[in-house]
PDB file of N, CA and C in Angstrom:
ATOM      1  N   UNK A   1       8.401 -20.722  -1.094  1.00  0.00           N
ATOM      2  CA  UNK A   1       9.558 -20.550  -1.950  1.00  0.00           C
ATOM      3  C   UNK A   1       9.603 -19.111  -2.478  1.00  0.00           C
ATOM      4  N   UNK A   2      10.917 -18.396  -2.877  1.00  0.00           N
ATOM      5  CA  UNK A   2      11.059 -17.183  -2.778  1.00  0.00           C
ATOM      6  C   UNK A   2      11.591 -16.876  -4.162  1.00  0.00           C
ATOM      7  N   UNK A   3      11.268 -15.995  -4.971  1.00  0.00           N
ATOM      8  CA  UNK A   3      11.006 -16.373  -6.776  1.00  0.00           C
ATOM      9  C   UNK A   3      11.887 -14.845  -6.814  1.00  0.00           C
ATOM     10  N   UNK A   4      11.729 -13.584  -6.360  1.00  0.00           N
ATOM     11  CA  UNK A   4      12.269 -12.889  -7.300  1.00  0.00           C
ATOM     12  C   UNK A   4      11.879 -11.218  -5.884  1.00  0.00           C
ATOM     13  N   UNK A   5      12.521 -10.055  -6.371  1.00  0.00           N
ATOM     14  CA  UNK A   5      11.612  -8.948  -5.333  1.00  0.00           C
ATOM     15  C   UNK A   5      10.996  -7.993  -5.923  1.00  0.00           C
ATOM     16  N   UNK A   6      10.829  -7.035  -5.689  1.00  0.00           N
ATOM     17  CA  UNK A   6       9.923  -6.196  -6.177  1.00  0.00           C
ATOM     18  C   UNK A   6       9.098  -4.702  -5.802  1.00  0.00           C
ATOM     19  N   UNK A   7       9.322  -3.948  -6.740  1.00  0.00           N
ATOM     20  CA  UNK A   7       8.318  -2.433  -5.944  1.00  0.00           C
ATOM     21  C   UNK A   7       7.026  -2.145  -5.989  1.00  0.00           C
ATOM     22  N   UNK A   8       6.572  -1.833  -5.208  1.00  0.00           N
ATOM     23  CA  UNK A   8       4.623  -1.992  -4.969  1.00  0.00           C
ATOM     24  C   UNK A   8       4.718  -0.307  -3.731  1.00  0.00           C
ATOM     25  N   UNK A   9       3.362  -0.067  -4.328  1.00  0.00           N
ATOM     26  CA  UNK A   9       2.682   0.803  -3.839  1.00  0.00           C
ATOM     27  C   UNK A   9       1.407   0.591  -2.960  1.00  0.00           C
ATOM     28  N   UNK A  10       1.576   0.793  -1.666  1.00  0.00           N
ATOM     29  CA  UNK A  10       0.596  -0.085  -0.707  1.00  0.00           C
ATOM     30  C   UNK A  10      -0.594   1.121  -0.191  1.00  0.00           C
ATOM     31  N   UNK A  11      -1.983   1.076  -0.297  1.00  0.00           N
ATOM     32  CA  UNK A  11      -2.423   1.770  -0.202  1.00  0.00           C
ATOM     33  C   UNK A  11      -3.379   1.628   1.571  1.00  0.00           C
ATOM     34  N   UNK A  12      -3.274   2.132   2.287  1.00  0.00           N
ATOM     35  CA  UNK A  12      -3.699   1.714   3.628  1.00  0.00           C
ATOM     36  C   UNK A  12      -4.642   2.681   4.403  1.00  0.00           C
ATOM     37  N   UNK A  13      -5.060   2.440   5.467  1.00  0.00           N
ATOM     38  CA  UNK A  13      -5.401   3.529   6.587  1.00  0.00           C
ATOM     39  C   UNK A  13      -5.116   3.048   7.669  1.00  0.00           C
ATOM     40  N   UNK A  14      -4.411   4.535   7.968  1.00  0.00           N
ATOM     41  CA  UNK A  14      -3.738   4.287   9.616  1.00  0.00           C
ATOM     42  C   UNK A  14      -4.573   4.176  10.228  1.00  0.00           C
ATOM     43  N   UNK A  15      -4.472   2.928  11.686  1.00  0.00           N
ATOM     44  CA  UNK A  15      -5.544   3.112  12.747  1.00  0.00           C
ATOM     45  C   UNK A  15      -5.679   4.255  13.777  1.00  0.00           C
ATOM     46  N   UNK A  16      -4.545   5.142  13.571  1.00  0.00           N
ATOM     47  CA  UNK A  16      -4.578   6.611  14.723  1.00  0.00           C
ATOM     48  C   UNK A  16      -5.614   7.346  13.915  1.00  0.00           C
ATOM     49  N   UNK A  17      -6.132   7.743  12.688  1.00  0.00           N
ATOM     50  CA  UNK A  17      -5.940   8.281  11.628  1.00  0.00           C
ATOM     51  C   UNK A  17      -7.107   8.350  10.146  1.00  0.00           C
ATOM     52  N   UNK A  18      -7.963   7.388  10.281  1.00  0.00           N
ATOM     53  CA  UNK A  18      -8.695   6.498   9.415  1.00  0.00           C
ATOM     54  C   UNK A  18      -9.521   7.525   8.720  1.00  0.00           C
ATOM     55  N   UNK A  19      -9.187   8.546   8.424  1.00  0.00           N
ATOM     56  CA  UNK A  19      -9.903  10.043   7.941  1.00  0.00           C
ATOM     57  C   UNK A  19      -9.654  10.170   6.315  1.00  0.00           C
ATOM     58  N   UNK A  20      -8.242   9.453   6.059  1.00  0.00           N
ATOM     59  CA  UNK A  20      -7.936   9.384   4.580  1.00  0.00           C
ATOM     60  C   UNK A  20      -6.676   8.640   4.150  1.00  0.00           C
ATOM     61  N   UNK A  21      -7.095   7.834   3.116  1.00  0.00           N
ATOM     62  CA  UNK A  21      -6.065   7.394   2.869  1.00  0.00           C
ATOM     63  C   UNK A  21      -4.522   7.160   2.496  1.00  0.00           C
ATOM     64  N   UNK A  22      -4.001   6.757   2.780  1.00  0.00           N
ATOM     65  CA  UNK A  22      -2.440   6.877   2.862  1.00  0.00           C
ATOM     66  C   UNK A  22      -1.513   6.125   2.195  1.00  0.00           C
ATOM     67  N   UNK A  23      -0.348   6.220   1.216  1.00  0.00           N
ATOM     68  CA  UNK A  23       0.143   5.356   0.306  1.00  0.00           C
ATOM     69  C   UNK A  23       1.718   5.829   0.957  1.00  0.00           C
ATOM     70  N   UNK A  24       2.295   4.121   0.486  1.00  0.00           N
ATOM     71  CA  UNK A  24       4.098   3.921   0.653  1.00  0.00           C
ATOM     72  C   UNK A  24       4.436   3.744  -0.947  1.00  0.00           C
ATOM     73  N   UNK A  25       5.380   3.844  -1.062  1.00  0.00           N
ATOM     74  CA  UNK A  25       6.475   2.805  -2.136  1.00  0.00           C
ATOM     75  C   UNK A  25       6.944   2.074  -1.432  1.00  0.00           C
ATOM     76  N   UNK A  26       7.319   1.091  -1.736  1.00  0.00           N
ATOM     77  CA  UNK A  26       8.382  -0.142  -0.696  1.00  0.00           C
ATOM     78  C   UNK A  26       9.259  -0.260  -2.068  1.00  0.00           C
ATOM     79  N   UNK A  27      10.345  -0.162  -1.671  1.00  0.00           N
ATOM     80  CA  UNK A  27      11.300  -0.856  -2.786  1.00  0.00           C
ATOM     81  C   UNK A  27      12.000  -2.300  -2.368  1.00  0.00           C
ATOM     82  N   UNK A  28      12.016  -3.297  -3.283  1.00  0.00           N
ATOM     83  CA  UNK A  28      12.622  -4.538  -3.386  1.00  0.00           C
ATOM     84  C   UNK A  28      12.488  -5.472  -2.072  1.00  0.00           C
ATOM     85  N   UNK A  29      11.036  -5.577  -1.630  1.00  0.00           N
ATOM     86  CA  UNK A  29      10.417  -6.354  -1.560  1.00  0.00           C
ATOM     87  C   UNK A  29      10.159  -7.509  -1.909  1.00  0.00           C
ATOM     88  N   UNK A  30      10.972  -8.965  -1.332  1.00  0.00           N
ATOM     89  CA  UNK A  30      10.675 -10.471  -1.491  1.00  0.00           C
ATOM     90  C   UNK A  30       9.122 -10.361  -1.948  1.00  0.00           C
ATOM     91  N   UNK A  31       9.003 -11.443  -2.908  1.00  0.00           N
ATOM     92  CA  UNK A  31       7.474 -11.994  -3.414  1.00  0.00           C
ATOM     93  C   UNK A  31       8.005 -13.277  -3.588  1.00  0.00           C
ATOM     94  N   UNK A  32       6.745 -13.897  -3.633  1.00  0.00           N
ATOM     95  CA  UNK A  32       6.829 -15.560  -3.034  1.00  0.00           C
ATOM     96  C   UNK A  32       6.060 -15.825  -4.667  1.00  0.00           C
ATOM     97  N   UNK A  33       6.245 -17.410  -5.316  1.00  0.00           N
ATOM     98  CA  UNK A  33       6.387 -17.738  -6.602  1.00  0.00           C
ATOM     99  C   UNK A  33       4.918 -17.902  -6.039  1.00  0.00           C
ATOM    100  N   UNK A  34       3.972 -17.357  -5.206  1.00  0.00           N
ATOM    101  CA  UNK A  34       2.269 -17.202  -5.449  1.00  0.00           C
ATOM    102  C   UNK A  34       1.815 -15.387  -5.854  1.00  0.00           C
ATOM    103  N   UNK A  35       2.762 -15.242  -5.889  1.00  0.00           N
ATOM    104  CA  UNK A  35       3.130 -13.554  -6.213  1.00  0.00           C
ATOM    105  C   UNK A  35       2.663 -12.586  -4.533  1.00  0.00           C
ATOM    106  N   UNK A  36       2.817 -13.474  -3.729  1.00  0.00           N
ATOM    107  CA  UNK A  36       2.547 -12.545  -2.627  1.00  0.00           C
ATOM    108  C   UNK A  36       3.904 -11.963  -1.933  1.00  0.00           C
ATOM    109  N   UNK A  37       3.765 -10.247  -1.564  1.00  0.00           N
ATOM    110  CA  UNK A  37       4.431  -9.204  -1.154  1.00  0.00           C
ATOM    111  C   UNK A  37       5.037  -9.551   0.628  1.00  0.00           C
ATOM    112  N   UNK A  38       5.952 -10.162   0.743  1.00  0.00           N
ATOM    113  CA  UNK A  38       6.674  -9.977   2.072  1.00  0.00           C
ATOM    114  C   UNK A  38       6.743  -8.667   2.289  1.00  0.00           C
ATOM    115  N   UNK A  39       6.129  -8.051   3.430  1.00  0.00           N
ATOM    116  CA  UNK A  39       6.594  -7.125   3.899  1.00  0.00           C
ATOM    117  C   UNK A  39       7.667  -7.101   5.374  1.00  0.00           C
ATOM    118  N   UNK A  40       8.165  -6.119   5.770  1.00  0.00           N
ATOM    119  CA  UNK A  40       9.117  -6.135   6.668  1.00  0.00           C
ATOM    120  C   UNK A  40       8.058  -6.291   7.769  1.00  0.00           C
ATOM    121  N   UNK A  41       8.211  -6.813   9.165  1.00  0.00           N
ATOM    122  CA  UNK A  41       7.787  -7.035  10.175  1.00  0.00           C
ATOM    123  C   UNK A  41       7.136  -6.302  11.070  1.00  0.00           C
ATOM    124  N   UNK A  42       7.415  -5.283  10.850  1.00  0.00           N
ATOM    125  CA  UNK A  42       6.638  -4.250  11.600  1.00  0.00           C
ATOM    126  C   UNK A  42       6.261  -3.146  10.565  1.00  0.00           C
ATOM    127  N   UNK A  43       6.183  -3.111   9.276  1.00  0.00           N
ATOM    128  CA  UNK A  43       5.330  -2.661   8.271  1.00  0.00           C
ATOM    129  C   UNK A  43       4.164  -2.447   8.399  1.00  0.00           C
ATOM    130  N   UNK A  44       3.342  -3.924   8.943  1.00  0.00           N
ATOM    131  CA  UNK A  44       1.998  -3.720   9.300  1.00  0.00           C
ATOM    132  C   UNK A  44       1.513  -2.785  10.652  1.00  0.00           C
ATOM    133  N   UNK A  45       2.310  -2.755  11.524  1.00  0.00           N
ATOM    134  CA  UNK A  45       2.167  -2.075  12.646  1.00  0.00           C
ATOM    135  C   UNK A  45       1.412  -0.749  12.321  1.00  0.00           C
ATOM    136  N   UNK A  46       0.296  -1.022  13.277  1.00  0.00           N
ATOM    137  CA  UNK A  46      -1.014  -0.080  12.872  1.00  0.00           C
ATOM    138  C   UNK A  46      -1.408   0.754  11.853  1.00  0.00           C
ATOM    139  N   UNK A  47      -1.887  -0.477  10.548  1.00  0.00           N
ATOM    140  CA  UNK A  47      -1.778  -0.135   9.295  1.00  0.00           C
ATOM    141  C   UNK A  47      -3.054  -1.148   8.984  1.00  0.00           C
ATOM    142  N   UNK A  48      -4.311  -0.499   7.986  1.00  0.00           N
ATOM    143  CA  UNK A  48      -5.157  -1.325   7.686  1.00  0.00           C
ATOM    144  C   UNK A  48      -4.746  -1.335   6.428  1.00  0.00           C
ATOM    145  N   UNK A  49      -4.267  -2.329   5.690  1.00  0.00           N
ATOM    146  CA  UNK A  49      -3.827  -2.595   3.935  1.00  0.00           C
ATOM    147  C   UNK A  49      -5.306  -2.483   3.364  1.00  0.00           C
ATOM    148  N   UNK A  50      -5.434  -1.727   2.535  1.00  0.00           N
ATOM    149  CA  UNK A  50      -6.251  -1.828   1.412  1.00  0.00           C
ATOM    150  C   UNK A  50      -6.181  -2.571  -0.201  1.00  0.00           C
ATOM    151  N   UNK A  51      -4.632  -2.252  -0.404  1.00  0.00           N
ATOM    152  CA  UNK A  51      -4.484  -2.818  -1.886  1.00  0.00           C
ATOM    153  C   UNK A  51      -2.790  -2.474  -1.456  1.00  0.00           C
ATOM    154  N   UNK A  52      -2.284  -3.766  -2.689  1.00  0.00           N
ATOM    155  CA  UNK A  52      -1.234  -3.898  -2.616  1.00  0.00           C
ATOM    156  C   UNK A  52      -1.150  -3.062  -4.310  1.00  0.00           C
ATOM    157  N   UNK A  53      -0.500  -2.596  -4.989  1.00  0.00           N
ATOM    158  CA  UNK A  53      -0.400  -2.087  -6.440  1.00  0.00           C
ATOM    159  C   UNK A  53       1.355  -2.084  -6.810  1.00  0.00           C
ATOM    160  N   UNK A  54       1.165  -3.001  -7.933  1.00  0.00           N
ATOM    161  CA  UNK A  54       2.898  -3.038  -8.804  1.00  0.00           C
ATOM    162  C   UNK A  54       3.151  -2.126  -8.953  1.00  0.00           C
ATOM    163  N   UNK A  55       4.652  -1.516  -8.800  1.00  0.00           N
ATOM    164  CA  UNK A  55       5.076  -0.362  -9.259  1.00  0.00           C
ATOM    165  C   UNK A  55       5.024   0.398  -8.348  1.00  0.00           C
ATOM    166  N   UNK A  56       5.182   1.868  -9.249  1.00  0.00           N
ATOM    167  CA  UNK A  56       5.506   3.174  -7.924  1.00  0.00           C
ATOM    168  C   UNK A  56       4.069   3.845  -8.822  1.00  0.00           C
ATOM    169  N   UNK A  57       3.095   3.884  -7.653  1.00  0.00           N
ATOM    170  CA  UNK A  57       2.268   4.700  -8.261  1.00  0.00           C
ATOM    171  C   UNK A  57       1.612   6.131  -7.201  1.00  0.00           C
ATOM    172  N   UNK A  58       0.860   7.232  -8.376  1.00  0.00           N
ATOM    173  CA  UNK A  58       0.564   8.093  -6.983  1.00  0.00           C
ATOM    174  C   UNK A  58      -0.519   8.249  -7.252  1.00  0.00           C
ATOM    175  N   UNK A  59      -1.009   8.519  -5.846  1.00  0.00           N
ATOM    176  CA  UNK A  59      -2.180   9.125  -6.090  1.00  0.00           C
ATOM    177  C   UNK A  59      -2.912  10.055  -6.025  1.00  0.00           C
ATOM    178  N   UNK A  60      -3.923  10.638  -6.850  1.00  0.00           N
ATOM    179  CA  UNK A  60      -4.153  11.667  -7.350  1.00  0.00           C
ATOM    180  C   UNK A  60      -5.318  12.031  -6.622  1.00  0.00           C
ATOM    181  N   UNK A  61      -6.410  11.584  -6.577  1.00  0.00           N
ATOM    182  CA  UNK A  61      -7.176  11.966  -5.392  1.00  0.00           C
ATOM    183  C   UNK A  61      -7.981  10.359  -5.174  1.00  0.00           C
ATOM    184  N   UNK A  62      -8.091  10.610  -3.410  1.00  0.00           N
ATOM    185  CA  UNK A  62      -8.949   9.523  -3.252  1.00  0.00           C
ATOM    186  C   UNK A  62     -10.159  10.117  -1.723  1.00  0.00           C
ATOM    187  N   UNK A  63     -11.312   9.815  -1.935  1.00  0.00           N
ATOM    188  CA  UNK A  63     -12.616   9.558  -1.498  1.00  0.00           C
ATOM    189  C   UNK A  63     -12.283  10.453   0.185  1.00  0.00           C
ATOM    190  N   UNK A  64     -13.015  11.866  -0.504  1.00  0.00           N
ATOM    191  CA  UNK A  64     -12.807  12.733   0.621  1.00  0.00           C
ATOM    192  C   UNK A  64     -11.590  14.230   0.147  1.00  0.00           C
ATOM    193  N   UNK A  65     -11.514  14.163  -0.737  1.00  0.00           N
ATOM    194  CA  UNK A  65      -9.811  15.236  -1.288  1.00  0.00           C
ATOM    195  C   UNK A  65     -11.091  16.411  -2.270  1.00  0.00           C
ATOM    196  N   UNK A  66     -11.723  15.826  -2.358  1.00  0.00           N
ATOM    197  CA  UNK A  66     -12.852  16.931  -4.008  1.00  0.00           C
ATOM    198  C   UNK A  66     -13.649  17.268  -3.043  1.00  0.00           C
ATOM    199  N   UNK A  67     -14.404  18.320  -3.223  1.00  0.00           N
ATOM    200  CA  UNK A  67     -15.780  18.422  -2.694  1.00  0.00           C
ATOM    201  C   UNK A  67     -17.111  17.611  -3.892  1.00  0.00           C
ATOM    202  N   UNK A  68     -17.376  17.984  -3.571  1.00  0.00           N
ATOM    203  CA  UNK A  68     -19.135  16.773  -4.234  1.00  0.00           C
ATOM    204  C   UNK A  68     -20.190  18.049  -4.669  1.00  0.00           C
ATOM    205  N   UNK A  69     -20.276  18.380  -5.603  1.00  0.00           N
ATOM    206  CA  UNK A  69     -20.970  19.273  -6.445  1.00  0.00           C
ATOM    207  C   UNK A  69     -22.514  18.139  -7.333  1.00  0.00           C
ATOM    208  N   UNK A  70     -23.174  19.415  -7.018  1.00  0.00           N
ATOM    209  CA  UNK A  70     -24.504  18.390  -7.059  1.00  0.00           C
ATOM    210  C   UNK A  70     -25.159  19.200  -8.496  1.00  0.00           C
TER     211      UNK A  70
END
């Protein structure tokens, strides 16, 4: 059953690609009354999902962007 839609920020790694991570916005996106994110059908197409996140969010650095100071 189909409750309401919604914007989420999907955080993934491409399978060409898997060097660093990669974020969408999706706007108005079906969610199902278990709060899970319909995505469009070929969305997933060579895409490893990491986290789904409410809203429009960015990101600022992730694992691999800093160097590592000891």
């Amino acid at each position: 059953m189909v409750s309401n839609t919604s914007t989420v920020t999907v955080l993934y790694y491409d399978q060409s690609d898997m060097t660093s991570i990669c974020s969408d916005v999706l706007n108005d996106l079906t969610v199902k009354t278990d709060n899970r994110v319909i995505f469009p059908s070929s969305y997933r197409d060579d895409k490893i999902i990491i986290a789904v996140l409410d809203g429009v969010c960015q990101v600022r650095n992730s694992l691999g962007d800093r160097p590592i100071f000891s």
